[in-house]
Protein backbone atom coordinates (compact mmCIF):
# COMPACT_ATOMS: atom_id res chain seq x y z
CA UNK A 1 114.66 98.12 116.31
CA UNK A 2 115.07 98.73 112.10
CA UNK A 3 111.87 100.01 111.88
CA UNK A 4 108.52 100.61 112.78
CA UNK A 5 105.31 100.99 110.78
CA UNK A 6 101.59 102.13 111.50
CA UNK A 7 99.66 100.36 109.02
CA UNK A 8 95.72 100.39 108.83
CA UNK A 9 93.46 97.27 108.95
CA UNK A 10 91.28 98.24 105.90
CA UNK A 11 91.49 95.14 103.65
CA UNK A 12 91.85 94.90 100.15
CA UNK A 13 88.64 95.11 97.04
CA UNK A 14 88.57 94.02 94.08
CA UNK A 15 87.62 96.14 91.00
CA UNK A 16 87.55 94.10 87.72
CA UNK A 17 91.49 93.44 87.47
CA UNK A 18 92.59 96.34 90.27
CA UNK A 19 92.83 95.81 94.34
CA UNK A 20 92.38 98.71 95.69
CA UNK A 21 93.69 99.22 99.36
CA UNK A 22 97.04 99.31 101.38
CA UNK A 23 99.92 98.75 99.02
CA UNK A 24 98.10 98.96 95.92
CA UNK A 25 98.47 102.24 93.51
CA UNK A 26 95.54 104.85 93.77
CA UNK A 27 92.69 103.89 91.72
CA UNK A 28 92.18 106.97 89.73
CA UNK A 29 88.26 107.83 88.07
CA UNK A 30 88.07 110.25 85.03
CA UNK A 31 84.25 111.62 86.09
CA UNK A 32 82.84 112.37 82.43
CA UNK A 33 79.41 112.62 84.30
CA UNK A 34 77.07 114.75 81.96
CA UNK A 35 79.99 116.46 80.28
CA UNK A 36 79.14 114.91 76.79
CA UNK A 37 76.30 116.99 76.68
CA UNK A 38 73.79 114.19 75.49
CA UNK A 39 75.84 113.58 72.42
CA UNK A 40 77.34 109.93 72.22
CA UNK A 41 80.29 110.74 70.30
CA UNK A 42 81.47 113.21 72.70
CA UNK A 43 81.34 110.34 75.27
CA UNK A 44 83.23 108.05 73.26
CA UNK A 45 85.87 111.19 73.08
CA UNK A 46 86.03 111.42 76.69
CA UNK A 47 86.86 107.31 77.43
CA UNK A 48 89.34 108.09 74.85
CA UNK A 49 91.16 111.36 76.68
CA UNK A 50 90.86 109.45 80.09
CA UNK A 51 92.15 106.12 78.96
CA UNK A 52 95.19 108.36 77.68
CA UNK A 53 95.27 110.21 80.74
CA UNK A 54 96.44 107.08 82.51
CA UNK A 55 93.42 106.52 84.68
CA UNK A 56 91.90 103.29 85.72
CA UNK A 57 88.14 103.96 85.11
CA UNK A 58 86.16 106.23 83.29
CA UNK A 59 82.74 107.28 84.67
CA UNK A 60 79.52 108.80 83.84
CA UNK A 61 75.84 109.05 85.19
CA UNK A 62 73.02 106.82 84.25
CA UNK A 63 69.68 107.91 84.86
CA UNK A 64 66.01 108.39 83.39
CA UNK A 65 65.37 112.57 84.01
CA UNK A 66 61.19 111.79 85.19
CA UNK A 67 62.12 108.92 87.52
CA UNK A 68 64.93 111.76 89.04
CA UNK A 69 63.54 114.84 89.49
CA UNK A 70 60.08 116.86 89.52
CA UNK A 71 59.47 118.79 86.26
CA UNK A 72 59.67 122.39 88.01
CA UNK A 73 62.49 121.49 90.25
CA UNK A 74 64.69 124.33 90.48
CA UNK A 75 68.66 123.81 89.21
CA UNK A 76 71.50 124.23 91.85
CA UNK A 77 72.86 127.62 92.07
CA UNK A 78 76.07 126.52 90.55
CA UNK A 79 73.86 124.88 87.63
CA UNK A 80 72.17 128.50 87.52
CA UNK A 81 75.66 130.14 87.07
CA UNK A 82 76.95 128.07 84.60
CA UNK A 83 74.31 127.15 82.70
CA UNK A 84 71.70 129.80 83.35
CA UNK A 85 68.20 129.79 85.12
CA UNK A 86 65.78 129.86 82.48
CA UNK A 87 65.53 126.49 82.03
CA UNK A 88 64.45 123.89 85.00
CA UNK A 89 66.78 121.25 86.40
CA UNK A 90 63.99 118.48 84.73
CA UNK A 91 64.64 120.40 81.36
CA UNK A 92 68.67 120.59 81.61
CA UNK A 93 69.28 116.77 82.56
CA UNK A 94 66.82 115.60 80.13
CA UNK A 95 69.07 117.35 77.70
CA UNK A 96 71.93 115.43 79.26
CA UNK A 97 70.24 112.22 79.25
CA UNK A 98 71.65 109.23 77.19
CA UNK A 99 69.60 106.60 75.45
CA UNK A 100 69.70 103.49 77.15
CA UNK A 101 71.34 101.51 74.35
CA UNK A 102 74.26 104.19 74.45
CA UNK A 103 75.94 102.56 78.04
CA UNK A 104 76.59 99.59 76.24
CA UNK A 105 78.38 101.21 73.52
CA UNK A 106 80.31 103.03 75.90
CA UNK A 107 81.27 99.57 78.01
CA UNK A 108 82.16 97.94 75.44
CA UNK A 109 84.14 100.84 73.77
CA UNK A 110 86.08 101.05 76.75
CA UNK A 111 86.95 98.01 77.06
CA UNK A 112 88.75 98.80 73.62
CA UNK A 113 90.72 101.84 75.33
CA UNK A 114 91.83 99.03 78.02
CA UNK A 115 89.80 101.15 80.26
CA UNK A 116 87.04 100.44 82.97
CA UNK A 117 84.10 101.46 82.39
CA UNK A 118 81.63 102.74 85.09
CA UNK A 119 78.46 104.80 85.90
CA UNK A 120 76.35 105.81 88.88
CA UNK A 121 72.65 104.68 88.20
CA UNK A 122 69.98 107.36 89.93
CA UNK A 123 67.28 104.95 90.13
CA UNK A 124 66.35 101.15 89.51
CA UNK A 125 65.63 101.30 85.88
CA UNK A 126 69.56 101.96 85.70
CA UNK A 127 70.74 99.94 88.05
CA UNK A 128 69.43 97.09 85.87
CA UNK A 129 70.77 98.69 82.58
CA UNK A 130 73.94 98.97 84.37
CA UNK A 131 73.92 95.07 85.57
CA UNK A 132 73.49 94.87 81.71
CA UNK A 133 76.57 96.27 80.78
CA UNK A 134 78.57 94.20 83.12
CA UNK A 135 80.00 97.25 85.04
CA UNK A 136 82.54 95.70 87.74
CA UNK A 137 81.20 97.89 90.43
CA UNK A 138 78.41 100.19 91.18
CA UNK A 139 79.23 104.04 92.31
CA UNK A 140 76.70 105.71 94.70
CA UNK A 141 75.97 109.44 94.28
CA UNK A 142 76.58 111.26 97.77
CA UNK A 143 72.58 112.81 97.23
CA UNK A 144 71.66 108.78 97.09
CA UNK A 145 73.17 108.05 100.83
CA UNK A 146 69.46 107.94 102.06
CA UNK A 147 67.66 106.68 99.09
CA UNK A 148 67.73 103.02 100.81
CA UNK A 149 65.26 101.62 98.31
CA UNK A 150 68.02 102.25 95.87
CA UNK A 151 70.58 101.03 97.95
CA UNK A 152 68.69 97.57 98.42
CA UNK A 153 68.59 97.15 94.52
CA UNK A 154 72.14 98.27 93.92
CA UNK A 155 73.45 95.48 96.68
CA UNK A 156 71.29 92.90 95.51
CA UNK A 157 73.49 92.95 92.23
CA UNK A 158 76.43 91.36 94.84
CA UNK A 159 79.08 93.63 93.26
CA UNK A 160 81.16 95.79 94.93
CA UNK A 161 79.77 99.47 95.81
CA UNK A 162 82.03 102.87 95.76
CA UNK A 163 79.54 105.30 98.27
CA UNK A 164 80.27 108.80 98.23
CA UNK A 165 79.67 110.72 101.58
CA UNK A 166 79.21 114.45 100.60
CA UNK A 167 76.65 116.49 102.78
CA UNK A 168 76.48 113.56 105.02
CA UNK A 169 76.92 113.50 108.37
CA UNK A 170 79.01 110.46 110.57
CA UNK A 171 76.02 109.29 111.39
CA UNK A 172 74.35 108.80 107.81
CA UNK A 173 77.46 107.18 106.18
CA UNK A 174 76.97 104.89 108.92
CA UNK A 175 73.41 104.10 108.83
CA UNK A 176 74.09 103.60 104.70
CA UNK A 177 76.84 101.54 105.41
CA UNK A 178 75.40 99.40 107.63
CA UNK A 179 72.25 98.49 105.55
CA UNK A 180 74.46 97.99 102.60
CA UNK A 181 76.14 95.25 104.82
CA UNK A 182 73.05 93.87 105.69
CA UNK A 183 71.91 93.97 102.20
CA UNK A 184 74.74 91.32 101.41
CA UNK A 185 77.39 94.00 100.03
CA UNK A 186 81.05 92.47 100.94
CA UNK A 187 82.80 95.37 100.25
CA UNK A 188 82.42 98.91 100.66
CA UNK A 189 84.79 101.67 99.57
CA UNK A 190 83.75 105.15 100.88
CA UNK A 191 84.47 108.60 99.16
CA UNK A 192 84.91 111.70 101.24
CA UNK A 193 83.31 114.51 99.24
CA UNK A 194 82.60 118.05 99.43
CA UNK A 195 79.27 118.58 97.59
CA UNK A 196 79.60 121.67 96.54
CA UNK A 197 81.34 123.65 92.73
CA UNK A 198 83.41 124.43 92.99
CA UNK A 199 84.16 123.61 96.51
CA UNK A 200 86.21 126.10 98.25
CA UNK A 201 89.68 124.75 99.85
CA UNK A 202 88.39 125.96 103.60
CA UNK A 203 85.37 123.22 103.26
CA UNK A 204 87.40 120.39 101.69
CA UNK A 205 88.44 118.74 105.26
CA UNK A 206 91.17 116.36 104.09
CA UNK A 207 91.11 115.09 107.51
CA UNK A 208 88.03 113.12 107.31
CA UNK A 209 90.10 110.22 104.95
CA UNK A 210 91.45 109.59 107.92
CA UNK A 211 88.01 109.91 109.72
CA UNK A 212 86.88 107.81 107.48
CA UNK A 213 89.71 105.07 107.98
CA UNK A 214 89.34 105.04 111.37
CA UNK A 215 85.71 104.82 111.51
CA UNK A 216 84.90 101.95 109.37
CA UNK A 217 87.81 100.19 108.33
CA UNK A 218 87.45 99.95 104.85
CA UNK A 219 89.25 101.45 101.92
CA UNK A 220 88.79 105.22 101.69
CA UNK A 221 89.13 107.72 99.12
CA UNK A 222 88.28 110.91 97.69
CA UNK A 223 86.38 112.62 95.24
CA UNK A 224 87.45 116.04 94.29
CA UNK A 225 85.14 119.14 93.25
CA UNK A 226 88.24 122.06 93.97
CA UNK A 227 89.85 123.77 91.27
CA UNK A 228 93.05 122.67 90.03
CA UNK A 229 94.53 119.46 90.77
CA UNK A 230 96.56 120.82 94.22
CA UNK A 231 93.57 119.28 96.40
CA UNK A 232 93.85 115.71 94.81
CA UNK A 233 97.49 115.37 94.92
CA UNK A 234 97.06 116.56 98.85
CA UNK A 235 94.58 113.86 99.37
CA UNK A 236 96.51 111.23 97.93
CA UNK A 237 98.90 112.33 100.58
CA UNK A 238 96.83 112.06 103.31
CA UNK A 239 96.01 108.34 102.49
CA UNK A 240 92.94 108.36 99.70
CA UNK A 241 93.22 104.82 98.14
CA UNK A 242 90.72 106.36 95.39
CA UNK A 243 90.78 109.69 93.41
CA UNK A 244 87.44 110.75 91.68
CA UNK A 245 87.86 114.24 89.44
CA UNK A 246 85.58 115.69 86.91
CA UNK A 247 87.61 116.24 83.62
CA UNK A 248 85.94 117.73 80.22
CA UNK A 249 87.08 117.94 76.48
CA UNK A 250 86.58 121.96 76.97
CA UNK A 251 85.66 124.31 79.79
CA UNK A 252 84.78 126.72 77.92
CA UNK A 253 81.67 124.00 76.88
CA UNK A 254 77.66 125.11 77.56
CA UNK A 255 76.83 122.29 81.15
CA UNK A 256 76.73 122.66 84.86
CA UNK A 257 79.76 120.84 85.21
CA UNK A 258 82.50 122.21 82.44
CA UNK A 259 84.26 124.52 84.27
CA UNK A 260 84.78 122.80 87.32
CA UNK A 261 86.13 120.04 85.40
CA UNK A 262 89.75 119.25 84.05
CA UNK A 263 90.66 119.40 80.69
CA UNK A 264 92.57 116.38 79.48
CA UNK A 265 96.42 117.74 79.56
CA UNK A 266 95.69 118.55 83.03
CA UNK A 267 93.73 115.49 83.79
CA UNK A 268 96.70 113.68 82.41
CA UNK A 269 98.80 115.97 84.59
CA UNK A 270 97.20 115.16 87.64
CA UNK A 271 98.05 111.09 87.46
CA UNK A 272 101.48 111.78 86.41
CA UNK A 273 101.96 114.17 89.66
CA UNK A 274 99.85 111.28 91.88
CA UNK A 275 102.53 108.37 90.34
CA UNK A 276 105.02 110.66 91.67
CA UNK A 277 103.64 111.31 95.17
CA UNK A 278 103.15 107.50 95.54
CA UNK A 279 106.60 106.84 94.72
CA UNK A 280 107.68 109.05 97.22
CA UNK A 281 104.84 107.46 100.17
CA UNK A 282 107.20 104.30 100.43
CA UNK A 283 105.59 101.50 102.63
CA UNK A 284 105.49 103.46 106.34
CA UNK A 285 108.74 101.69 107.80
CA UNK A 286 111.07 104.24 109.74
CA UNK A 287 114.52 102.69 109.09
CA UNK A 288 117.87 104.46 106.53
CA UNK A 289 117.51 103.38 102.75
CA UNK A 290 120.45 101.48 101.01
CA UNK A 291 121.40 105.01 100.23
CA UNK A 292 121.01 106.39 103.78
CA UNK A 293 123.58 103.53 104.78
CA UNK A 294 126.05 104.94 102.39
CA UNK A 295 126.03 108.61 103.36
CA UNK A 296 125.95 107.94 106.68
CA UNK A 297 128.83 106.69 107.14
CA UNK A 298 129.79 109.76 105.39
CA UNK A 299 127.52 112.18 107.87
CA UNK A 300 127.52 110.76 110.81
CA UNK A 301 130.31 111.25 113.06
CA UNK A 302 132.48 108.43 115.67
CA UNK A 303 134.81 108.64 118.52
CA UNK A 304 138.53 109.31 117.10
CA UNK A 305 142.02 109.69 118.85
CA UNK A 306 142.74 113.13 119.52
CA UNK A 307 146.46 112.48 119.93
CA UNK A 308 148.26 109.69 119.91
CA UNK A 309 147.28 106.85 122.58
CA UNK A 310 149.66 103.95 123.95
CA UNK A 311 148.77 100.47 123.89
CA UNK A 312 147.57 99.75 127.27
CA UNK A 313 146.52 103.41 128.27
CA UNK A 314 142.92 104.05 130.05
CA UNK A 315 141.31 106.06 127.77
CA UNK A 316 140.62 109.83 128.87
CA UNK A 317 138.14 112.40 127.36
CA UNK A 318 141.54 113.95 126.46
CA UNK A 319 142.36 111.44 124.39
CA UNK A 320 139.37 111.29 121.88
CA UNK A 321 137.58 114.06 120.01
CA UNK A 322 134.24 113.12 117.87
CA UNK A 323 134.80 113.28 114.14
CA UNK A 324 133.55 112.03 110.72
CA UNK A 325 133.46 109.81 108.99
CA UNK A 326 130.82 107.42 111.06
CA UNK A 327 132.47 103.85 110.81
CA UNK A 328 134.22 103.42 114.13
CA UNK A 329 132.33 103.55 117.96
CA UNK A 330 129.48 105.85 117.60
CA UNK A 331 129.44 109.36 120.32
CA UNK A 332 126.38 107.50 122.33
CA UNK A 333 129.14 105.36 123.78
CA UNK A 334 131.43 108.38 124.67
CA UNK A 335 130.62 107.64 128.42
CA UNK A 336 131.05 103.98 128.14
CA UNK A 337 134.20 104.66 126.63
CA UNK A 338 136.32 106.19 129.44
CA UNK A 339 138.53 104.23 131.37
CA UNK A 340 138.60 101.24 129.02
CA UNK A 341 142.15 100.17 128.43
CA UNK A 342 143.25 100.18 124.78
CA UNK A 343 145.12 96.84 123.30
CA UNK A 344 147.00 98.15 120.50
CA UNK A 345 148.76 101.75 120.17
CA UNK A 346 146.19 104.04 118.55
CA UNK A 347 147.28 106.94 116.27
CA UNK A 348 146.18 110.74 115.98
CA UNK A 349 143.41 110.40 114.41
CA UNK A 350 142.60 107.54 114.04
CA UNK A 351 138.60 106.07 114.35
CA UNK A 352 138.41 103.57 117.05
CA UNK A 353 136.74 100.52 116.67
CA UNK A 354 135.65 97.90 119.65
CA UNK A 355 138.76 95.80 118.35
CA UNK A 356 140.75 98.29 119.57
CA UNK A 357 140.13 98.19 123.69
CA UNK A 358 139.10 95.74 126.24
């Protein structure tokens, strides 16, 4: 047997000119999210660092703040840590909240930077305004897994959908993935998630990519809320087809999500390191490389005369010795070996080959 290879079954998407899937390079997303702060030029600033990062899409969030939350809705506690509690969640996204006209700006200045351009809408309104800009796929917040009446308007766009899973159970990725099916959605890529920042490395559960994999067949990836870039590197390992990260232009910026986020050397730092880890995954077949076939026949060892051997002499285990290099009979044969009559003389030595005995 050369080789043997476990390969999965999860088939191949399409997002604008990238597959995404076995065999194909890790689709990487620069998260912007909120991290412009409101301010459009700071979100021009960030498709710029991404797009020179090396990533494949650049993404932020696309919502209206009164169709989101209730006006004394209470922040997160990481949004009370890094951006204080005096203020309500209501007040601090409406702060955060770009103009409608701004997303297609933002497309279409992408699209300059040779970059794709995508958002997650948080309700209908944006979902249109998203449709608008011609983004090539729609990305699903993991607090939106239940929000079905959202769901149903994202899938009647027919574009693809990216769903992140965080603080879902099994049971709810399935229940959203199965009504996006039935909604008409051909193709599905999920996200493992830990919803949580930053999330601490005992709750990140690389595992469930493969979960994931398993369960549903599709393309599965990641998106990252650790420190560091460590987690995302790991995850690329384990088999995420997709790698979501927040990145910022400063962490030392006023926002929720700033210091959790990359900065862009470090954003550019972590697709470097995943170009390199993919270069080393290789496509899954156990067999030696064209190098491997050279130094092995270096390393590995054969069956060689230990003294001088007559032509016509049964061989003995007194007679051979096992000894590099590895181009002659290799030592599983040692027992097959004995006994067989050699047809030439055979020198001290000397690596025997099957030429050399009956």
């Amino acid at each position: 047997m050369d080789g043997i290879s476990i390969k999965s079954n999860n088939k191949k998407i399409k997002i604008g000119n990238r597959f995404i899937g076995d065999g194909e390079p890790v689709f990487i997303i620069a998260e912007a999210g909120v991290n412009h702060n409101g301010d459009p030029t700071l979100a021009k600033q960030l498709i710029e660092k991404a797009a020179a990062a090396g990533a494949d899409a650049v993404k932020f969030q696309t919502y209206h703040a009164e169709n989101l939350v209730t006006c004394t809705a209470e922040k997160a506690g990481y949004q009370k840590n890094t951006s204080g509690s005096e203020e309500s969640q209501y007040e601090m996204l409406k702060k955060f909240e770009l103009p409608d006209n701004v997303f297609q700006e933002l497309s279409a200045y992408a699209k300059e930077q040779k970059i794709l351009f995508l958002s997650t809408p948080f309700d209908e309104e944006s979902v249109d305004l998203l449709d608008r800009t011609e983004v090539p796929a729609y990305k699903i917040s993991s607090g939106e897994i239940t929000n079905f009446p959202l769901l149903k308007k994202i899938a009647g766009k027919k574009k693809p959908v990216i769903l992140s899973t965080g603080m879902a159970t099994l049971g709810e990725v399935e229940a959203a993935f199965h009504y996006l099916k039935k909604q008409g959605v051909h193709d599905v890529i999920l996200l493992h998630c830990t919803t949580s920042y930053p999330a601490a490395l005992p709750s990140v559960n690389l595992r469930a990519i493969q979960t994931l994999q398993c369960a549903f067949q599709v393309p599965v990836g990641y998106s990252d809320h650790t420190l560091g870039i460590v987690i995302p590197i790991a995850a690329v390992a384990m088999g995420a087809c997709v790698l979501e990260k927040h990145f910022t232009l400063d962490k030392s910026m006023p926002g929720p999500d700033h210091k959790a986020s990359l900065e862009p050397d470090e954003l550019r730092a972590m697709v470097e390191t995943i170009c390199e880890v993919e270069s080393a995954l290789g496509n899954g077949y156990k067999k030696p490389n064209e190098e491997e076939e050279l130094i092995r026949r270096v390393a590995r060892r054969s069956i060689v005369a230990r003294q001088d051997i007559a032509s016509g002499s049964f061989l003995k285990e007194s007679d051979l010795i096992i000894k590099r290099p590895g181009t002659g009979i290799e030592p599983k044969y040692w027992e097959s070996l004995l006994q067989r009559k050699t047809l030439s003389p055979i020198q001290k030595d000397q690596v025997i080959n099957w030429d050399m005995i009956e």
